[in-house]
N, C-alpha and C. Protein backbone atom coordinates (compact mmCIF):
# COMPACT_ATOMS: atom_id res chain seq x y z
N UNK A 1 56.80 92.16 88.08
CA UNK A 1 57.55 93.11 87.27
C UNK A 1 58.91 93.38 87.90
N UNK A 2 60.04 93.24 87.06
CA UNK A 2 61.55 93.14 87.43
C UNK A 2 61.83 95.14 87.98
N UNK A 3 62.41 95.54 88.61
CA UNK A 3 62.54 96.89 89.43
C UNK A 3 64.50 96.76 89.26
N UNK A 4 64.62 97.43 88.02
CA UNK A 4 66.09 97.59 88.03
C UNK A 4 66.76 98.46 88.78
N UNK A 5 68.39 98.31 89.03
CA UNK A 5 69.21 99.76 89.93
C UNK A 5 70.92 99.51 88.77
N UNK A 6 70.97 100.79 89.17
CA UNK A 6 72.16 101.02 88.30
C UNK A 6 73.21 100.95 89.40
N UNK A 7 74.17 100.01 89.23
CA UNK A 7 75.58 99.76 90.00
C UNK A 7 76.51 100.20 89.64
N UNK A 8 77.20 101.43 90.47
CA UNK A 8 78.27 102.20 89.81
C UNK A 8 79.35 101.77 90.93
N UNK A 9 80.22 100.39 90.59
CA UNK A 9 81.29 100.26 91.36
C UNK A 9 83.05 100.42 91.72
N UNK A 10 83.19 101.00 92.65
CA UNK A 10 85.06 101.31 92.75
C UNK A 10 85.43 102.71 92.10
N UNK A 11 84.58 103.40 91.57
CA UNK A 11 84.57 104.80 90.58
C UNK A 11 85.00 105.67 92.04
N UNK A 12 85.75 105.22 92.51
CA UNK A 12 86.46 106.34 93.34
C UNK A 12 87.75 106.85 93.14
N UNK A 13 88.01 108.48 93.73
CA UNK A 13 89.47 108.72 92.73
C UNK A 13 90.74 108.10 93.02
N UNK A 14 90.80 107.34 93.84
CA UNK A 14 92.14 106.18 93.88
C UNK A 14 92.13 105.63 93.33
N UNK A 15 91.13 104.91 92.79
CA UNK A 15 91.13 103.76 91.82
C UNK A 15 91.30 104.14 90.18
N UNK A 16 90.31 105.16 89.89
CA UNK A 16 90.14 105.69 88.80
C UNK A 16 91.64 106.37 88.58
N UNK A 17 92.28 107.37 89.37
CA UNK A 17 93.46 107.83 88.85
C UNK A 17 94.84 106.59 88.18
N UNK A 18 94.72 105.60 88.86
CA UNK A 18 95.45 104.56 88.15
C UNK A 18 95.25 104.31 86.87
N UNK A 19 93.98 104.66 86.30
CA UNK A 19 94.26 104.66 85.07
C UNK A 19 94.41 105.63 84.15
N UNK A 20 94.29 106.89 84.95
CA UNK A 20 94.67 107.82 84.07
C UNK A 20 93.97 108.51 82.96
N UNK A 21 93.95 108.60 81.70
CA UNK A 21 93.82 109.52 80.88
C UNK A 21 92.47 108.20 80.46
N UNK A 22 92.81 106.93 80.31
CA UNK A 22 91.86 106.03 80.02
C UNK A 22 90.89 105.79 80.30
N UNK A 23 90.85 105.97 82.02
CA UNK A 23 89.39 106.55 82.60
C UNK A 23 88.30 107.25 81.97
N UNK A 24 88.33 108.22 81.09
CA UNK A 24 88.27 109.36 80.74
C UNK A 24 86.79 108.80 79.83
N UNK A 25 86.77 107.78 79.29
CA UNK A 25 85.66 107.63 78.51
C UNK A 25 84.89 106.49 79.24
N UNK A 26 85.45 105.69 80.02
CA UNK A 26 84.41 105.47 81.29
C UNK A 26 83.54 106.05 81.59
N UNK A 27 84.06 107.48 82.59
CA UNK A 27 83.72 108.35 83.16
C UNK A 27 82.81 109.20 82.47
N UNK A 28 82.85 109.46 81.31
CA UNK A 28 81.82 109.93 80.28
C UNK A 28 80.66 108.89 79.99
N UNK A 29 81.05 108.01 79.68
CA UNK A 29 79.82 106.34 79.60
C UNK A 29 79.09 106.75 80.31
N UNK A 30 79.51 106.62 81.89
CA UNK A 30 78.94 106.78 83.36
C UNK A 30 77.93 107.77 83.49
N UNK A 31 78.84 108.86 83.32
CA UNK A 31 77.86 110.52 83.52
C UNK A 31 76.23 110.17 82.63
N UNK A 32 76.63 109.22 81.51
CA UNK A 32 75.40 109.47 80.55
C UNK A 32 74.32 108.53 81.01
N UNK A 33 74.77 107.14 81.92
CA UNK A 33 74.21 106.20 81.71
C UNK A 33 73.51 106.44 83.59
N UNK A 34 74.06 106.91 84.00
CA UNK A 34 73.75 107.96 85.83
C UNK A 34 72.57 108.71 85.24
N UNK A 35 72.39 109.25 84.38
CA UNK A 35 71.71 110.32 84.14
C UNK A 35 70.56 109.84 83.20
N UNK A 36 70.42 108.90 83.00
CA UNK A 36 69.55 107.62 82.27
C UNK A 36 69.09 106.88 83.29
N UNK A 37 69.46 106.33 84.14
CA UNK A 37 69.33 105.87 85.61
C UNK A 37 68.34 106.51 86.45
N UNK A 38 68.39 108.05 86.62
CA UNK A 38 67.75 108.99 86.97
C UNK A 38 66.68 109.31 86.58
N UNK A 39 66.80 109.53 85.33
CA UNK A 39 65.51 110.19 84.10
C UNK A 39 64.53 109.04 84.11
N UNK A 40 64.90 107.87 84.33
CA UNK A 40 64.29 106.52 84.31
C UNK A 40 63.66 105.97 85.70
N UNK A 41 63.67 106.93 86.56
CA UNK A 41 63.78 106.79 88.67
C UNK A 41 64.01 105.50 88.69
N UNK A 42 65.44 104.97 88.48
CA UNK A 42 65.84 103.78 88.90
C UNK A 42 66.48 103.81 90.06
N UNK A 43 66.86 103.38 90.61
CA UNK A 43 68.31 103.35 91.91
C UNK A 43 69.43 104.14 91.40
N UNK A 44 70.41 104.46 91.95
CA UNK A 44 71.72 104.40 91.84
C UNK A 44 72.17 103.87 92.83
N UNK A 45 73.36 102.79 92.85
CA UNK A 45 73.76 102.82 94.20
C UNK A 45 75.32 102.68 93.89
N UNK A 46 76.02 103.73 94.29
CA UNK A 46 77.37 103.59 93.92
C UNK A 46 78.00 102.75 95.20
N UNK A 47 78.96 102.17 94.80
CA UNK A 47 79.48 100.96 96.04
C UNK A 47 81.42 101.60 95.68
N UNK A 48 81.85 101.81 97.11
CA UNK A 48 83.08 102.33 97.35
C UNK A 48 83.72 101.05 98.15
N UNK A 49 85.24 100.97 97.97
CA UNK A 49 86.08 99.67 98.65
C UNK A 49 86.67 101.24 100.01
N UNK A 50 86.51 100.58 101.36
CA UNK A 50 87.26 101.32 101.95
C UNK A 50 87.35 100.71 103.64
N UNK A 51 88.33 101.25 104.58
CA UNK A 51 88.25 100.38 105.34
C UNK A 51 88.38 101.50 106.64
N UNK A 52 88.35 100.74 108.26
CA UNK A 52 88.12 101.62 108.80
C UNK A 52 89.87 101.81 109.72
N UNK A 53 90.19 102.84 110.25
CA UNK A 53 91.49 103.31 110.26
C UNK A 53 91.80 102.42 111.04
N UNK A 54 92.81 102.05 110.23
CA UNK A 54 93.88 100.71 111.09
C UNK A 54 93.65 99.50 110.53
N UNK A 55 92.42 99.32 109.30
CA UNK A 55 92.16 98.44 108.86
C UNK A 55 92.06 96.95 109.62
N UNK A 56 91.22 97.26 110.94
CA UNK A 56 91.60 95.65 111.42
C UNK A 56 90.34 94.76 110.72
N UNK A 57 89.75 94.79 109.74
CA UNK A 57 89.24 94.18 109.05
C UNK A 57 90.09 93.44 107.27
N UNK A 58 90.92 94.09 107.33
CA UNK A 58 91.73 92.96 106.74
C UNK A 58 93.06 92.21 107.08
N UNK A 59 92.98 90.99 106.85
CA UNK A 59 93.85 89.56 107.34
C UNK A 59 95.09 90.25 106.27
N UNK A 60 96.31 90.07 107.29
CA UNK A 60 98.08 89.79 106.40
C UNK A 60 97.93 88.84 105.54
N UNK A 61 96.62 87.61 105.55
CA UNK A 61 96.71 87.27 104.38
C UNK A 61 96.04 87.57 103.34
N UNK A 62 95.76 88.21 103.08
CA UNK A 62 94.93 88.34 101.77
C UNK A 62 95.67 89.43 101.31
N UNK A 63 96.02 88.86 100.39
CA UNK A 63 97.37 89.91 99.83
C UNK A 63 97.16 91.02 99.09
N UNK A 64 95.87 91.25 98.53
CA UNK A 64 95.61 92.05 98.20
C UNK A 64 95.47 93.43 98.68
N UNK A 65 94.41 93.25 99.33
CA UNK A 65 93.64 94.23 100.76
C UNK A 65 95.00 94.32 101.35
N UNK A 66 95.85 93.59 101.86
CA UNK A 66 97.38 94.11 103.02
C UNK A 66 97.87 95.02 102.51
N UNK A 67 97.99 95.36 101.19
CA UNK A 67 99.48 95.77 100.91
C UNK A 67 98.74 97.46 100.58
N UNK A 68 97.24 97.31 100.15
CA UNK A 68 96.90 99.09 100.10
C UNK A 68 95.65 99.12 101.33
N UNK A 69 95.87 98.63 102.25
CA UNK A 69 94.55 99.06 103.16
C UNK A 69 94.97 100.42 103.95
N UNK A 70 96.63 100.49 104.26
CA UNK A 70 96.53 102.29 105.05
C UNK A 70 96.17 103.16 104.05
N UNK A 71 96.12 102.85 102.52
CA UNK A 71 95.96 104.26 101.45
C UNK A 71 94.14 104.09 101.28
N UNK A 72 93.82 103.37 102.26
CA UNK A 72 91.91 102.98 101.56
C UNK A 72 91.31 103.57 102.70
N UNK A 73 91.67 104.44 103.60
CA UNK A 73 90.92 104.43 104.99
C UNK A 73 89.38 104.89 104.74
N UNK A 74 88.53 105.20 105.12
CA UNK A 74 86.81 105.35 105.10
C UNK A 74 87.22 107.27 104.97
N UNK A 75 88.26 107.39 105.39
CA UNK A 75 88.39 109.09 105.77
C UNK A 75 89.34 109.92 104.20
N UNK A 76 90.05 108.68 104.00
CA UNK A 76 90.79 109.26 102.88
C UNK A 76 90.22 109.66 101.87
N UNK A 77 90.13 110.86 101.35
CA UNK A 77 89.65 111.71 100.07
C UNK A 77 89.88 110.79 98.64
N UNK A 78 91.12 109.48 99.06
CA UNK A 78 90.87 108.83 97.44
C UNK A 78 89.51 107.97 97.11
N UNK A 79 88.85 107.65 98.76
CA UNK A 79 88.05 106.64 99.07
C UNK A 79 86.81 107.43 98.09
N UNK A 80 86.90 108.87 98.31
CA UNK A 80 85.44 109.58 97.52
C UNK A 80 85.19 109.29 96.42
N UNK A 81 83.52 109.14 96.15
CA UNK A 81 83.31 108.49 94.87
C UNK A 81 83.98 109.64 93.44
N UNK A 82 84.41 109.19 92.65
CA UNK A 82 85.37 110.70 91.87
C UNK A 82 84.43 111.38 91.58
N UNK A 83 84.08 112.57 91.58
CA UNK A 83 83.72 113.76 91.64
C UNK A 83 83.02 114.17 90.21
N UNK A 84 83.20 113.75 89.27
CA UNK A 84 82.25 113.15 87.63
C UNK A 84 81.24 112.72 87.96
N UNK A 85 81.16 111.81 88.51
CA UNK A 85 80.33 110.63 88.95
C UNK A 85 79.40 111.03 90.22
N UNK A 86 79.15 112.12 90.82
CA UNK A 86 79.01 112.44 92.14
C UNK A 86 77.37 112.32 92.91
N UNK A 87 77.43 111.69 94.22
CA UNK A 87 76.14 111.22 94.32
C UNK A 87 75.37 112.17 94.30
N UNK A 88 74.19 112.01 94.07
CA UNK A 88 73.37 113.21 94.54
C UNK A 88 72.63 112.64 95.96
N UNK A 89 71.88 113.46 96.34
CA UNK A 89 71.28 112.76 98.03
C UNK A 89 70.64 111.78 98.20
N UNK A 90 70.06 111.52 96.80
CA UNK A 90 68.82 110.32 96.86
C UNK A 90 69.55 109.45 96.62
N UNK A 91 70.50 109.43 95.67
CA UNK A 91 71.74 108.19 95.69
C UNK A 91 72.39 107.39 96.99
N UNK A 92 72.15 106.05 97.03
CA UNK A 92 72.71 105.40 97.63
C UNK A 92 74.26 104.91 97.73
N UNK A 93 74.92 105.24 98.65
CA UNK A 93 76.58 104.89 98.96
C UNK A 93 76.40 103.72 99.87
N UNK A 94 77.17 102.69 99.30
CA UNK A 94 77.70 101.52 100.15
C UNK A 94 79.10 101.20 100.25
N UNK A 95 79.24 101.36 101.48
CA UNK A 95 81.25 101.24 101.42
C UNK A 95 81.25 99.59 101.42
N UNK A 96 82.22 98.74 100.77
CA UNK A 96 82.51 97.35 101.07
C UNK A 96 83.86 97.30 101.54
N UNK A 97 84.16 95.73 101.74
CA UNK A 97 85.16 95.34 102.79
C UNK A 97 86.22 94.38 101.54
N UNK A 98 85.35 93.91 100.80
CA UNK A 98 85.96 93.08 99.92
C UNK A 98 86.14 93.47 98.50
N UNK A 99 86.32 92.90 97.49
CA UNK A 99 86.10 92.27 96.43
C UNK A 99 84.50 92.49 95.47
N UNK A 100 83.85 91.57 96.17
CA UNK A 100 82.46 91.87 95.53
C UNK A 100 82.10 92.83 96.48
N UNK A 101 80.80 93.62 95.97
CA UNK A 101 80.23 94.70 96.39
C UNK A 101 79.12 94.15 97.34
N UNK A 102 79.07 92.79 97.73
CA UNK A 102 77.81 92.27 98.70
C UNK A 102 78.80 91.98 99.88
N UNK A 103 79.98 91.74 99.56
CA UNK A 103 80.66 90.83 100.98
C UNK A 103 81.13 92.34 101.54
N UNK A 104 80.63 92.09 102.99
CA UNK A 104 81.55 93.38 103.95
C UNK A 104 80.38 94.70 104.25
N UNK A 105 78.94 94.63 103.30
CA UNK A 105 78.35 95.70 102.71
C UNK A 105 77.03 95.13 103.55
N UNK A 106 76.42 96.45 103.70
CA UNK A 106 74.89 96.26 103.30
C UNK A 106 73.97 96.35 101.99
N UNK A 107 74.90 95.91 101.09
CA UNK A 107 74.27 96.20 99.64
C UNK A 107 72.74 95.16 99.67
N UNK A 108 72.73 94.14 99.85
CA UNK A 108 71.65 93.04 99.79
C UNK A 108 70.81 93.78 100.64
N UNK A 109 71.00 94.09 101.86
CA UNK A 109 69.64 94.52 102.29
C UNK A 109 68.99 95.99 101.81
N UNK A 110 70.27 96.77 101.13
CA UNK A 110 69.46 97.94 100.67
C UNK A 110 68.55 97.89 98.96
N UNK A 111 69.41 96.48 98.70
CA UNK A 111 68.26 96.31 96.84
C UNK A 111 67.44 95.40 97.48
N UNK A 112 67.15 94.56 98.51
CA UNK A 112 66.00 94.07 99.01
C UNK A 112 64.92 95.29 99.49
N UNK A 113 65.31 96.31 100.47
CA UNK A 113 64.44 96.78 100.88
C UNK A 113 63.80 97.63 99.54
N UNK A 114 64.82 98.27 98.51
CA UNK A 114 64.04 98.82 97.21
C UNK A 114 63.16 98.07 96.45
N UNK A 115 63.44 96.59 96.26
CA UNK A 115 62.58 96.10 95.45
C UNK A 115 63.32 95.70 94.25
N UNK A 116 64.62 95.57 94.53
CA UNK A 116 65.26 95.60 93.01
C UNK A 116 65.47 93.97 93.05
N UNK A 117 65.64 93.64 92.17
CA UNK A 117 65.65 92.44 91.03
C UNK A 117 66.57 91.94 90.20
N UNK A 118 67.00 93.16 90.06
CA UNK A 118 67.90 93.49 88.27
C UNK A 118 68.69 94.21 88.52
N UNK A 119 69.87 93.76 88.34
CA UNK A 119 71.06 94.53 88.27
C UNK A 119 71.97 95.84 87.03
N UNK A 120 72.03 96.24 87.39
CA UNK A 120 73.10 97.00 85.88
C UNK A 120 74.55 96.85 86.48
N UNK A 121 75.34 96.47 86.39
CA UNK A 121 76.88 96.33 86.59
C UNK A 121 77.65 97.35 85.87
N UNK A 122 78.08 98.27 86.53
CA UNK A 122 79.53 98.76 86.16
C UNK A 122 80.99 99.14 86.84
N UNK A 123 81.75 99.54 86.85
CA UNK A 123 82.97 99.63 87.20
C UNK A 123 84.61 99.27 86.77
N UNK A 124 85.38 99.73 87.99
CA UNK A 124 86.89 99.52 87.77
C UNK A 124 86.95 98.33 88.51
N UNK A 125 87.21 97.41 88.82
CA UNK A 125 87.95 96.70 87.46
C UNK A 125 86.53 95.82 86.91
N UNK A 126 87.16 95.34 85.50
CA UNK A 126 86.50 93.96 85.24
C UNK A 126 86.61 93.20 85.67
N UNK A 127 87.76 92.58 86.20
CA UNK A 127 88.14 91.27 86.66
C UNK A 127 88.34 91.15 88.15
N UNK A 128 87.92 92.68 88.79
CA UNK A 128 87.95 92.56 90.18
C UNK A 128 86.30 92.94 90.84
N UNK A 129 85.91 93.49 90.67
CA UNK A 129 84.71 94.00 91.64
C UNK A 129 83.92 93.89 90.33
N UNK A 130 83.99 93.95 89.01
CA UNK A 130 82.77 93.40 88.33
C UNK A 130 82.15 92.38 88.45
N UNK A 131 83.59 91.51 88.06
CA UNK A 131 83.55 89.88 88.00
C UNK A 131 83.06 89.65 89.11
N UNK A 132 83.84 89.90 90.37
CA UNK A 132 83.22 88.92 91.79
C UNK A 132 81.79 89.09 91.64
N UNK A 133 81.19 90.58 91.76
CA UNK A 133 79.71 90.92 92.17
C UNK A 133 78.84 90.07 91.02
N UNK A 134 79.23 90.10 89.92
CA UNK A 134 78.26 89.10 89.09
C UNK A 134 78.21 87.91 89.32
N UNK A 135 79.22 87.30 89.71
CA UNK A 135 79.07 85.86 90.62
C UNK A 135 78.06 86.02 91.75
N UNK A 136 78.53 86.97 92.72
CA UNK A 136 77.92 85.98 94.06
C UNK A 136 76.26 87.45 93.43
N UNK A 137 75.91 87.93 92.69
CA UNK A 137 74.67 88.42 92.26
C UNK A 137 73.81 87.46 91.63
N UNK A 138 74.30 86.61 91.06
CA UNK A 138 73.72 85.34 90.05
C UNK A 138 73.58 84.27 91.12
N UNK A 139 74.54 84.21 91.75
CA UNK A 139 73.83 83.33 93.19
C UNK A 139 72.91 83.43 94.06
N UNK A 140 72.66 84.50 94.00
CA UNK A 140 71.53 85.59 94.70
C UNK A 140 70.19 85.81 94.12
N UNK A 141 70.38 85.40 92.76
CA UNK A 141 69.16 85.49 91.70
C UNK A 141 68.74 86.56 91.44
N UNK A 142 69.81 87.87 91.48
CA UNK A 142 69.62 88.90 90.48
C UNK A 142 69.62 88.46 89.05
N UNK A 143 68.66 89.35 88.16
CA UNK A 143 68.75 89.29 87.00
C UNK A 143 70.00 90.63 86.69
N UNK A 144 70.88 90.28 85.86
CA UNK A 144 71.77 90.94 85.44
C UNK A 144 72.10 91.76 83.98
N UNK A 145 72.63 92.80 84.30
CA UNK A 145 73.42 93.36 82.91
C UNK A 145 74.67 94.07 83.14
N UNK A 146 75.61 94.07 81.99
CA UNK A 146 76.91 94.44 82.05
C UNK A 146 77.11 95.74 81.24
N UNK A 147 77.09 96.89 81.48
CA UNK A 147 77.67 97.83 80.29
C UNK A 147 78.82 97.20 80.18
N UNK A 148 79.45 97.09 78.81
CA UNK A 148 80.77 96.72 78.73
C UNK A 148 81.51 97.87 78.77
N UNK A 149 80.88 99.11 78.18
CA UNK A 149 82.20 100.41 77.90
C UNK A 149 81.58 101.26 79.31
N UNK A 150 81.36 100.77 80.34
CA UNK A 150 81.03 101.35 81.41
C UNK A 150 81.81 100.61 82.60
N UNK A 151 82.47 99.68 82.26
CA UNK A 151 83.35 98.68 83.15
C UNK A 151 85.40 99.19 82.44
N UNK A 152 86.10 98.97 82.91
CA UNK A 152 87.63 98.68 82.20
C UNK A 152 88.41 97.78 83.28
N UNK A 153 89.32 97.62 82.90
CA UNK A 153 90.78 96.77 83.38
C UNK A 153 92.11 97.43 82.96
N UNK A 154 92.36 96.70 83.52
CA UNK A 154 94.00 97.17 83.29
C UNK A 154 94.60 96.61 82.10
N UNK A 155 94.03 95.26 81.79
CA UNK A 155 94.10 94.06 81.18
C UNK A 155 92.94 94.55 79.94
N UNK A 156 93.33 94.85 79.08
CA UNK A 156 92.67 95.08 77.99
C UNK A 156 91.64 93.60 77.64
N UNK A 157 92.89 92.48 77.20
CA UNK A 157 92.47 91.25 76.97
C UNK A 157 91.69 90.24 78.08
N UNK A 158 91.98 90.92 79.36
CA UNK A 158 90.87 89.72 79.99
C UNK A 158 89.74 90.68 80.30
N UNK A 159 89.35 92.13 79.85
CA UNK A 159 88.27 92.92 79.87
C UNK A 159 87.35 91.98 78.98
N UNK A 160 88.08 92.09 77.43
CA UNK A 160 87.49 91.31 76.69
C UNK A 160 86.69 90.01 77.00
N UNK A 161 88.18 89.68 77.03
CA UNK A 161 87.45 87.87 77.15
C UNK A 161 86.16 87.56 78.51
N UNK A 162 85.96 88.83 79.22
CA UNK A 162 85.37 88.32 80.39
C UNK A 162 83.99 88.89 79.48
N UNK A 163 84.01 89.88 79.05
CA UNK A 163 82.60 90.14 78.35
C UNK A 163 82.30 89.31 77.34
N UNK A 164 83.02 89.05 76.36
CA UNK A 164 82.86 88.23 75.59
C UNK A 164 82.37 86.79 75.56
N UNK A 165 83.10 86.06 76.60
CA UNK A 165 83.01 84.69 77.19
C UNK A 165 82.45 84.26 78.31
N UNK A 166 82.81 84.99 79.31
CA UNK A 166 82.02 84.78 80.48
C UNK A 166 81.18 85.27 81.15
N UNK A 167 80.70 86.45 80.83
CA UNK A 167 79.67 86.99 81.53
C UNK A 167 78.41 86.77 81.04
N UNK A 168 78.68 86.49 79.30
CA UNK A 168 77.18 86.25 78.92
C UNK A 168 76.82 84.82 79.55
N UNK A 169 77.21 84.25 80.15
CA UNK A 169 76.69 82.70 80.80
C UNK A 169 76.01 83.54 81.76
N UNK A 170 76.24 84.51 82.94
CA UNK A 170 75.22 85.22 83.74
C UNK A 170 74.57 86.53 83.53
N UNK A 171 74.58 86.86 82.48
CA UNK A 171 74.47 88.47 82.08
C UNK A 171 74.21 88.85 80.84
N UNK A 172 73.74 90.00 80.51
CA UNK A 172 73.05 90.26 79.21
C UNK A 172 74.36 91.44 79.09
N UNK A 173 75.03 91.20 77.97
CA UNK A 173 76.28 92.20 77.75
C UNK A 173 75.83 93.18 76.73
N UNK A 174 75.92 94.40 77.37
CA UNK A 174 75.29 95.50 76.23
C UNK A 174 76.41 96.86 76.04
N UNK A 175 76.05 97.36 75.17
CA UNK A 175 76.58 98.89 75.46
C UNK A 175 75.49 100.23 76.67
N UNK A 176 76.43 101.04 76.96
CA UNK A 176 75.23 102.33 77.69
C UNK A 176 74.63 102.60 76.87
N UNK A 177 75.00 102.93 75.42
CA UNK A 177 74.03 103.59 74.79
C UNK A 177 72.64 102.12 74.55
N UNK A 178 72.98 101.26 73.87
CA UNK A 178 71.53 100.03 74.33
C UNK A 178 71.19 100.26 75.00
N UNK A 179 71.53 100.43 76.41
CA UNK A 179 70.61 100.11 77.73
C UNK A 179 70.23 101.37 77.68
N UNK A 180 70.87 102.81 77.53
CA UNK A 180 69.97 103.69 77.51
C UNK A 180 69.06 104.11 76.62
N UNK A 181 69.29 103.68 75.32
CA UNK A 181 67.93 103.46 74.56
C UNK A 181 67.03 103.02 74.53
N UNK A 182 67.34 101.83 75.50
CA UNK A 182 65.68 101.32 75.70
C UNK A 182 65.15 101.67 77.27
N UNK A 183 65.51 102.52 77.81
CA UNK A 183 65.07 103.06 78.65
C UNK A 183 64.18 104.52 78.22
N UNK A 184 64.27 104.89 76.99
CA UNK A 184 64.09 105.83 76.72
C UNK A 184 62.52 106.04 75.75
């Protein structure tokens, strides 16, 4: 029998304030589909990008990580998961180093030691910490799912096209409200 966990990724307020007012129905998705998660005693495990002061864990090259690692420190208040979204104690926090939510993390050994199987995917971005983690998760032989209105981008059109086109090759693409209806 498959033992699902709900993945709430990058929903921290640095990230989330970049988008602003758009966030806003994310963040509502979230609250409902956290609280479906719960009612259901699934996991939560929210996964935060953050690094440790001085960042000597990221390379000048990776251009990404260089150019915001002093605004990501493990201490900085943007690093906190946003405050909507907020763990409760039984909730699991995993800070990562990268991209996907397995590289840099102890995420694998904490859905191994639960028993989980099955993924729920959500977060900021689509095309950054969704996308990677459903890759190297499908390599891993999680069974997967995507809220789509529980994920955004910046990129309206490659939000789309990634739900649309590519995720269903590893993933069952649903809405919160589906997945929380049949939890129910």
């Amino acid at each position: 029998m498959s033992r699902e966990a709900l993945l709430v990724m990058d929903l921290q307020h640095g990230i989330v304030e970049r988008f602003g007012d758009d966030a806003g129905s994310v963040l509502g998705t979230l609250v409902d589909a956290i609280a479906a998660a719960r009612a259901a005693a699934l996991p939560v495990v929210y996964v935060r990008v953050a690094f440790r002061d001085g960042a000597p864990e990221v390379s000048p090259r990776n251009t990404v990580f260089s150019r915001m690692a002093s605004a990501m420190s493990e201490t900085d208040p943007k690093t906190r998961i946003h405050a909507a979204l907020a763990p409760q104690p039984h909730d699991v926090v995993v800070t990562k180093r990268r991209v996907s939510a397995f590289t840099g993390s102890d995420l694998d050994v904490v859905l191994r030691s639960l028993g989980v199987d099955s993924l729920v995917l959500t977060g900021i971005a689509t095309s950054g910490v969704v996308l990677s983690t459903l890759r190297q998760a499908a390599d891993l032989d999680f069974q997967l799912t995507v809220l789509e209105d529980g994920c955004m981008d910046a990129d309206p059109e490659v939000h789309r096209v990634l739900m649309e086109k590519v995720f269903p090759r590893q993933a069952s693409v649903m809405s919160a409200t589906d997945w929380i209806d049949a939890r129910s």
